[in-house]
C-alpha atoms as a PDB file:
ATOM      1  CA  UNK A   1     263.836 162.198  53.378  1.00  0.00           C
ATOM      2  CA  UNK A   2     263.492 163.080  49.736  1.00  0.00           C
ATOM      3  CA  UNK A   3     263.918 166.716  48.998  1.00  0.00           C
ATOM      4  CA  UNK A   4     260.806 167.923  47.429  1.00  0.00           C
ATOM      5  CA  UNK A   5     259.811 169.370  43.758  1.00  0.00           C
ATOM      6  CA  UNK A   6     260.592 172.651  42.544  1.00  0.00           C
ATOM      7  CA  UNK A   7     257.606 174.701  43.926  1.00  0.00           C
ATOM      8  CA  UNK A   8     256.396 177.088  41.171  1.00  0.00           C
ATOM      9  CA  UNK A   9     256.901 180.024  42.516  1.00  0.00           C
ATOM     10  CA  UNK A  10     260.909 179.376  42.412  1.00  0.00           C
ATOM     11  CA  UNK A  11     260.013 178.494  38.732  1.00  0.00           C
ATOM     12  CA  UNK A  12     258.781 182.315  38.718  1.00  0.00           C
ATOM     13  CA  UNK A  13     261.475 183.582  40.835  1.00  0.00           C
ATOM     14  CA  UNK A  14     264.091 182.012  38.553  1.00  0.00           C
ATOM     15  CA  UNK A  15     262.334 183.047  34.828  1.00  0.00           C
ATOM     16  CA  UNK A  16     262.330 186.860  36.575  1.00  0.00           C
ATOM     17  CA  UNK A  17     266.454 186.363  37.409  1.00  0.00           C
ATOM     18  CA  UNK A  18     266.688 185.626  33.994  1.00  0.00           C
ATOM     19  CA  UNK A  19     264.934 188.119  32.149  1.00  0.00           C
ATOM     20  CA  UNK A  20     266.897 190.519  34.565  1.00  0.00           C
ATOM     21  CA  UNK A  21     270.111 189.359  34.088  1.00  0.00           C
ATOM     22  CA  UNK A  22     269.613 189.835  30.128  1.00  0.00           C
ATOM     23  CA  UNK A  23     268.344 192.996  30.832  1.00  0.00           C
ATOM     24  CA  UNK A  24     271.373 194.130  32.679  1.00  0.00           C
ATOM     25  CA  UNK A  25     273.979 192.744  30.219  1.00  0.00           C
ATOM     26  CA  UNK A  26     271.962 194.620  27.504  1.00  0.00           C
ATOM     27  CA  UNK A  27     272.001 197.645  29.585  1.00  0.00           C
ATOM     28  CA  UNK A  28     275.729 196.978  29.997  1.00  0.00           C
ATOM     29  CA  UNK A  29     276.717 196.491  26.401  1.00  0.00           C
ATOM     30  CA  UNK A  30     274.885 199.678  25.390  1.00  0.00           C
ATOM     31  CA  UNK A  31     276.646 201.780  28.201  1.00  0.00           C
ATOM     32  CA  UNK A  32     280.052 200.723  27.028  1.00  0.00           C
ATOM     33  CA  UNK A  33     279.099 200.962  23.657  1.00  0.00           C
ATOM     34  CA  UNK A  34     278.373 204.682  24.286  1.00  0.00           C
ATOM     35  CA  UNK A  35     281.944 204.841  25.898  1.00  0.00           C
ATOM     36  CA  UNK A  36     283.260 203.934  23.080  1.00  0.00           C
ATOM     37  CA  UNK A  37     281.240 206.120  21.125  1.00  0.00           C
ATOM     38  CA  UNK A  38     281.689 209.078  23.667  1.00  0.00           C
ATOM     39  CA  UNK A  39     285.156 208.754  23.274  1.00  0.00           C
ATOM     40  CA  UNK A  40     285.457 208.641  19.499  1.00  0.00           C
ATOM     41  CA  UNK A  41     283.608 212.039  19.599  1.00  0.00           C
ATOM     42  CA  UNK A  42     284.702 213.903  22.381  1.00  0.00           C
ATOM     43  CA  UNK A  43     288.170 212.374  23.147  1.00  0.00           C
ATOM     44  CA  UNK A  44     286.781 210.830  26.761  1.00  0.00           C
ATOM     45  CA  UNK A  45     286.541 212.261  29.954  1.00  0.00           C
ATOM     46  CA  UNK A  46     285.069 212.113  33.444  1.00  0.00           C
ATOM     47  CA  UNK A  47     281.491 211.550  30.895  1.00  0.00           C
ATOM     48  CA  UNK A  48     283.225 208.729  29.187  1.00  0.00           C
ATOM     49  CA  UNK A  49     284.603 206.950  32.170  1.00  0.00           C
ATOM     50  CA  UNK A  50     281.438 207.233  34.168  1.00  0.00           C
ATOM     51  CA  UNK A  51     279.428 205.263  31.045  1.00  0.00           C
ATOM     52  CA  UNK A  52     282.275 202.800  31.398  1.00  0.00           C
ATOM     53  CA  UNK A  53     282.289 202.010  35.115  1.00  0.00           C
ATOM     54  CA  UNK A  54     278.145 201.776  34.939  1.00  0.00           C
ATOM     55  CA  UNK A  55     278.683 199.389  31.610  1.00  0.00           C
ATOM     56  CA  UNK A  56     281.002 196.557  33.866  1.00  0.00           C
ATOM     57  CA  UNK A  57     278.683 197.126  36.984  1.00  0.00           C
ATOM     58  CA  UNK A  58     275.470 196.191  34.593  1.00  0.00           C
ATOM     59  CA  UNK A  59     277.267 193.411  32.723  1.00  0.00           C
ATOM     60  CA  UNK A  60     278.857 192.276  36.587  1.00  0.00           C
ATOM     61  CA  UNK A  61     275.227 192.190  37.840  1.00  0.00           C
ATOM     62  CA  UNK A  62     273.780 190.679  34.814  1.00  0.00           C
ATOM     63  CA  UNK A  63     275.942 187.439  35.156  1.00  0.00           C
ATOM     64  CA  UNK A  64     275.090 187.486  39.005  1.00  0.00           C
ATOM     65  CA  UNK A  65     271.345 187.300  38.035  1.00  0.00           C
ATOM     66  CA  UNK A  66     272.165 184.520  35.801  1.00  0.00           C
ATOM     67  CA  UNK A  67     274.238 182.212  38.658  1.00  0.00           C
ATOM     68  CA  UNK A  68     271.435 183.335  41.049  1.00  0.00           C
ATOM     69  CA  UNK A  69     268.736 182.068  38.468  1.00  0.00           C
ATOM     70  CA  UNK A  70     270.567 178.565  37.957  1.00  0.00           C
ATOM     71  CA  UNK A  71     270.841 178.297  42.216  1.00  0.00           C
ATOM     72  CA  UNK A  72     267.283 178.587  42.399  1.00  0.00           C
ATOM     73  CA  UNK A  73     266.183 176.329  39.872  1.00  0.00           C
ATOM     74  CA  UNK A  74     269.185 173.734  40.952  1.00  0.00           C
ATOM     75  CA  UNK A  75     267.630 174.321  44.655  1.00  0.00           C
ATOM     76  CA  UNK A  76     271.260 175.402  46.151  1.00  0.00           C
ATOM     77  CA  UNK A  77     271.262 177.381  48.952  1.00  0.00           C
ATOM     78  CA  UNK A  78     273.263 179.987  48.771  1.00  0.00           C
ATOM     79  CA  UNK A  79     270.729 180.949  45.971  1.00  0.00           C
ATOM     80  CA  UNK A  80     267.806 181.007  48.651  1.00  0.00           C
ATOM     81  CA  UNK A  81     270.605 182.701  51.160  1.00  0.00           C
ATOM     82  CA  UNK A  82     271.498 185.962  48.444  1.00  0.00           C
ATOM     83  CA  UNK A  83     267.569 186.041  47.509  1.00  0.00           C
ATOM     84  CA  UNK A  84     266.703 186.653  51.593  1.00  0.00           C
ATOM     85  CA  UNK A  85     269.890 189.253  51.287  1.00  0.00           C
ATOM     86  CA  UNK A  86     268.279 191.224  47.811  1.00  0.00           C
ATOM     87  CA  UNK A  87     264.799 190.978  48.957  1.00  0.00           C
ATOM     88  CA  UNK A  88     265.732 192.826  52.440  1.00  0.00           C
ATOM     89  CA  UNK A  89     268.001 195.432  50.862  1.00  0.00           C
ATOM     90  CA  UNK A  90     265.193 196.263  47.929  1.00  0.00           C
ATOM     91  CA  UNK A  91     262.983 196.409  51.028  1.00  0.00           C
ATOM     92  CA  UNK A  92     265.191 198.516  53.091  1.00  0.00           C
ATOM     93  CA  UNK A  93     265.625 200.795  49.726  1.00  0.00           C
ATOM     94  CA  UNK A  94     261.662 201.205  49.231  1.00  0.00           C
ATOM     95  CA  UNK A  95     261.346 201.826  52.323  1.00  0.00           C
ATOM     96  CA  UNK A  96     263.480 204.643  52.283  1.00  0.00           C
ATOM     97  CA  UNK A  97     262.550 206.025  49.015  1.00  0.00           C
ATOM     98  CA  UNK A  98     258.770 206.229  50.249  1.00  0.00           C
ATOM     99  CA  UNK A  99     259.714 208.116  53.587  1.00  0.00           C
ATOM    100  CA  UNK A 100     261.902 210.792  51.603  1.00  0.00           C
ATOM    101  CA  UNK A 101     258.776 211.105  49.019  1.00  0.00           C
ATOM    102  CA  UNK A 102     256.859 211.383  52.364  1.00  0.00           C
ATOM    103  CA  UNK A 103     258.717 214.122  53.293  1.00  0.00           C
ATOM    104  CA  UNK A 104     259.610 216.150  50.548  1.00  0.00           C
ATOM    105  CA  UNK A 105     256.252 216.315  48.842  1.00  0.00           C
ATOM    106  CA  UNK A 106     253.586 214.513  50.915  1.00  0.00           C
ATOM    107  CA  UNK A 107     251.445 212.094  49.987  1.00  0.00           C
ATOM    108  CA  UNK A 108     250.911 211.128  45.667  1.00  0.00           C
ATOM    109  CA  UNK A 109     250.184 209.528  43.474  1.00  0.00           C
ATOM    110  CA  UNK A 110     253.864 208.623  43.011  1.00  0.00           C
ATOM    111  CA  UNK A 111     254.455 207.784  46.680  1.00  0.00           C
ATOM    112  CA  UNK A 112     251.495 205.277  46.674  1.00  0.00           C
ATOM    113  CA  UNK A 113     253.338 203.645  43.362  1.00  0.00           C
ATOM    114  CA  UNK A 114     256.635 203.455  45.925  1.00  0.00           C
ATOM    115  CA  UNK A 115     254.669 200.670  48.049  1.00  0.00           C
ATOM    116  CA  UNK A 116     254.782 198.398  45.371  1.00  0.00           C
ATOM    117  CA  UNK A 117     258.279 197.145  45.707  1.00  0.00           C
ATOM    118  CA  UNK A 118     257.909 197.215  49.223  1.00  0.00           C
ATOM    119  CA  UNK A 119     254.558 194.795  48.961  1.00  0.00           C
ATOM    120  CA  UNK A 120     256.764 192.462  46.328  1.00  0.00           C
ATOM    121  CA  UNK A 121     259.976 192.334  48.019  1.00  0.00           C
ATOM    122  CA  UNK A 122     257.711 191.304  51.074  1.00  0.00           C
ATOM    123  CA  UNK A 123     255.825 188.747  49.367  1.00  0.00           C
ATOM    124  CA  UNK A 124     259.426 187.236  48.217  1.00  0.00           C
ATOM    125  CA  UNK A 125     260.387 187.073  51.918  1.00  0.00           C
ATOM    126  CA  UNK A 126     257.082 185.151  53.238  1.00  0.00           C
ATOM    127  CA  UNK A 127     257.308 183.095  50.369  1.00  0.00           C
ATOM    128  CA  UNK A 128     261.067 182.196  50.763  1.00  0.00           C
ATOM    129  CA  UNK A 129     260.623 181.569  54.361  1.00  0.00           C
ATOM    130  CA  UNK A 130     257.743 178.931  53.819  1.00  0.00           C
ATOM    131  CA  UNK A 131     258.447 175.300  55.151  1.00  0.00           C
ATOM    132  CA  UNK A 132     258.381 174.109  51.642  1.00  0.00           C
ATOM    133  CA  UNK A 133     260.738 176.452  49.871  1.00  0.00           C
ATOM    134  CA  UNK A 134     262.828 175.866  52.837  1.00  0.00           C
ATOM    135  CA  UNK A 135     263.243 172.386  52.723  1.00  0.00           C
ATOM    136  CA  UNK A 136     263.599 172.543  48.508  1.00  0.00           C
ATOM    137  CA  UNK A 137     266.722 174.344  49.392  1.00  0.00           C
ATOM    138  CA  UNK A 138     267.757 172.110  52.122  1.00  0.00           C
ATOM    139  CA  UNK A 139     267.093 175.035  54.984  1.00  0.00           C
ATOM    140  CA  UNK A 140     266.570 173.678  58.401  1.00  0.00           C
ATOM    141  CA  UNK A 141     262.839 174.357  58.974  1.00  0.00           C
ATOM    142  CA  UNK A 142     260.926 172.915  56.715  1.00  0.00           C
ATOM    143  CA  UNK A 143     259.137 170.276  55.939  1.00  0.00           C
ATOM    144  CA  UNK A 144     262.129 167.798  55.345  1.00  0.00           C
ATOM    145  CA  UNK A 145     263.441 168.426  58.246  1.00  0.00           C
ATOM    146  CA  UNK A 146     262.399 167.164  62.383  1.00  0.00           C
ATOM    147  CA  UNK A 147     260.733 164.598  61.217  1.00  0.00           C
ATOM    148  CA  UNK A 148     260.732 161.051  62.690  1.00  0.00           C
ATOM    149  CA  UNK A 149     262.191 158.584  59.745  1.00  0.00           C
ATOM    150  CA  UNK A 150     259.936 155.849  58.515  1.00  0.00           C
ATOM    151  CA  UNK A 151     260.000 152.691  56.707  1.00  0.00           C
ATOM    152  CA  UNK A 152     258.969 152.991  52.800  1.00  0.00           C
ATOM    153  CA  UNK A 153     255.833 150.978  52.202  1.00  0.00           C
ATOM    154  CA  UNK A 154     256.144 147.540  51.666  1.00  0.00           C
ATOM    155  CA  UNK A 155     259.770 147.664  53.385  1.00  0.00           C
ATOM    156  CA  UNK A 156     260.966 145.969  56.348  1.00  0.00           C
ATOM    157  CA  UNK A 157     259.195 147.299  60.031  1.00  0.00           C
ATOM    158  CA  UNK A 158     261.517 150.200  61.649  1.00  0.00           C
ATOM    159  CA  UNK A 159     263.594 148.234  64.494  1.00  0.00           C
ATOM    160  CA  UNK A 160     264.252 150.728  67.467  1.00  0.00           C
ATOM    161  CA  UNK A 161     268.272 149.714  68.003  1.00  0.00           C
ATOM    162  CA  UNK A 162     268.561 148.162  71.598  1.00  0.00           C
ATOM    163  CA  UNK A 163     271.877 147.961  73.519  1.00  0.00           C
ATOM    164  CA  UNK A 164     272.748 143.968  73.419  1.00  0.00           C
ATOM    165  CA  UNK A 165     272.721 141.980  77.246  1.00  0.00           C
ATOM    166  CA  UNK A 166     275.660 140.262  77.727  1.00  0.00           C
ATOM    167  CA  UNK A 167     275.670 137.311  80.356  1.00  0.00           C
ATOM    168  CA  UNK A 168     277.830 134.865  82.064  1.00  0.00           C
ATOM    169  CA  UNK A 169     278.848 131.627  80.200  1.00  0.00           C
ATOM    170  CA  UNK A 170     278.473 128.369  82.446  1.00  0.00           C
ATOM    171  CA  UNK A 171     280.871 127.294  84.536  1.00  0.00           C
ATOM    172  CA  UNK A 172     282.697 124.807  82.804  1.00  0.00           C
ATOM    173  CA  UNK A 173     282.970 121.629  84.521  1.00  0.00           C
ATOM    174  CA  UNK A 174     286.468 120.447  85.670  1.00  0.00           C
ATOM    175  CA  UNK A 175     287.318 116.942  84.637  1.00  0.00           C
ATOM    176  CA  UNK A 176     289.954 115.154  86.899  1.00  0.00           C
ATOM    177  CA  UNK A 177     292.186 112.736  85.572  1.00  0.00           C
ATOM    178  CA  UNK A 178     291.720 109.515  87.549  1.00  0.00           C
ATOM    179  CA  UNK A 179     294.844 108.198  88.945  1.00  0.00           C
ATOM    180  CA  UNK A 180     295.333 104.457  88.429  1.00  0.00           C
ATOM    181  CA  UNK A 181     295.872 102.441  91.191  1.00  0.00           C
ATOM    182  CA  UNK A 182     298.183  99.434  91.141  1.00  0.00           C
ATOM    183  CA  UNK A 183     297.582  96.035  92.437  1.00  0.00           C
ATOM    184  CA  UNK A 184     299.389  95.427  95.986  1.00  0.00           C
ATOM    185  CA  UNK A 185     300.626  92.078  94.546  1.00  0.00           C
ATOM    186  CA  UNK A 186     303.821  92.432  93.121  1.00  0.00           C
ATOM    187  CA  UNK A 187     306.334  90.523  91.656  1.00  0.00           C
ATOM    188  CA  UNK A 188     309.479  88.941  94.296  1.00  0.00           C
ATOM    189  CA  UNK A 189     312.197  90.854  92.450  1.00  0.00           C
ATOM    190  CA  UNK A 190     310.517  94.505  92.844  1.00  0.00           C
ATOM    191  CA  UNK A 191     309.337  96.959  95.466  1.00  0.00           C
ATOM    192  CA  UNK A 192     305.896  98.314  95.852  1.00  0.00           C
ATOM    193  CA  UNK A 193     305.397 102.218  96.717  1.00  0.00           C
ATOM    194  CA  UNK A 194     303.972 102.366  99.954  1.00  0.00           C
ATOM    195  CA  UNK A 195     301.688 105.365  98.699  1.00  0.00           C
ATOM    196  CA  UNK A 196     300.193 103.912  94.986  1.00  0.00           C
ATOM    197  CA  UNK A 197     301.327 100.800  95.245  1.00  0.00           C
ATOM    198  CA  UNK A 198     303.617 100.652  92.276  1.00  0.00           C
ATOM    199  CA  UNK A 199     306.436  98.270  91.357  1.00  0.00           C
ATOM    200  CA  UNK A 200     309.638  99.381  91.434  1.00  0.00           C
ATOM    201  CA  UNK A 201     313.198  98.521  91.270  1.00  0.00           C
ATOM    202  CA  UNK A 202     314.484  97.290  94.479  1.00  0.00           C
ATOM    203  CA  UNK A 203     317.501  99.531  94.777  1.00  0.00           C
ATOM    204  CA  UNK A 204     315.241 102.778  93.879  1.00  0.00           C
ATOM    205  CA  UNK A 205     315.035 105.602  96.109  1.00  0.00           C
ATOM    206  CA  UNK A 206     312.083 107.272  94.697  1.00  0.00           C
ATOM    207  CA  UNK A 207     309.131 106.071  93.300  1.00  0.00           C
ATOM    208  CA  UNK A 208     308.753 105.836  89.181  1.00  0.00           C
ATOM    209  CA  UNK A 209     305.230 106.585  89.613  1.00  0.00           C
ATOM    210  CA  UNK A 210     304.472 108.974  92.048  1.00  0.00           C
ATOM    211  CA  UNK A 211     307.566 110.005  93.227  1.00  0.00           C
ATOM    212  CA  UNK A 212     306.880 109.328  96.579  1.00  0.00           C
ATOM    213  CA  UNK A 213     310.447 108.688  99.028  1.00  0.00           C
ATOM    214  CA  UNK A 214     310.823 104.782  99.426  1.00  0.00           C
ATOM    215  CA  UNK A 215     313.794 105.087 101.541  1.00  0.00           C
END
């Protein structure tokens, strides 16, 4: 079957991959441009190098946002795949992050604002996981998929295929060639077979005919 439209909440899903990859390459370019400035000033060190590693890993995970963000609106999926994989390790983050606040201070105003990523990275897994955003990324389980195929309207009727029965051709009739039978009256100068009835030479053994013995 048809894969179906883009539902709009992958429209959302993608626009947010976008604005965060260009947030993370901007985030990137500033923190190597403050290596470069760091080390202008101050000559480098451990400072420096630190602003430099974090600069590649933001510009590295802005151009993943951006190939994630053209899977999901191309439908691929190993986009929906690494979306199940970031929404469970954001989850598995919050999560964390809101039993250490638990812990160390009790219960905030900060620790209630710690249940929002959890709520969102849970919506993103429901929603990924419904039959429809399955089957727009070709994921077994949804709606494209286990379903009997029909015929499109105005097409020919669906034709179960049958094994074909085979059966025995006619005997074919035999046809006997009829063996022609010579007069008994022959001429004085020959010799007539006594089994057909044939002329033959007088002085033959055999006859020309039939080959029956004449002698």
């Amino acid at each position: 079957m048809p894969r179906p439209g883009r539902p709009i909440g992958v429209t959302i899903l993608t626009i947010l991959q976008v604005i965060s990859g260009i947030g993370d390459i901007g985030l990137g370019i500033l923190l190597i441009f403050a290596y470069v400035v760091s080390t202008a000033l101050v000559g480098g060190g451990f400072l420096a190098t630190a602003l430099l590693l974090l600069g590649f890993v933001a510009f590295g995970l802005g151009i993943l946002s951006f190939a994630l963000a053209y899977g999901l609106w191309a439908g691929k999926g190993w986009a929906w795949g690494l979306s199940i994989v970031g929404a469970i390790i954001g989850l598995i983050f919050g999560v964390l992050s809101l039993v250490s606040s638990l812990v160390s201070g009790g219960l905030t105003l900060e620790n209630i604002a710690d249940l929002v990523p959890i709520i969102l990275y849970l919506l993103i897994l429901v929603y990924l996981s419904t039959r429809n955003v399955r089957a727009f990324f070709g994921r077994a389980g949804g709606i494209a998929f286990g379903r009997q195929m029909v015929p499109a309207p105005g097409g020919p009727p669906y034709m179960p295929q049958t094994q074909p029965t085979y059966t025995q051709p006619p005997p074919q009739q035999a046809y006997y060639r009829q063996q022609e039978v010579y007069p008994q009256s022959t001429p004085w100068a020959t010799i007539a077979c006594s089994y057909c009835g044939a002329p033959n030479h007088p002085a033959a053994n055999f006859c020309d005919s039939c080959g029956n013995r004449l002698r």
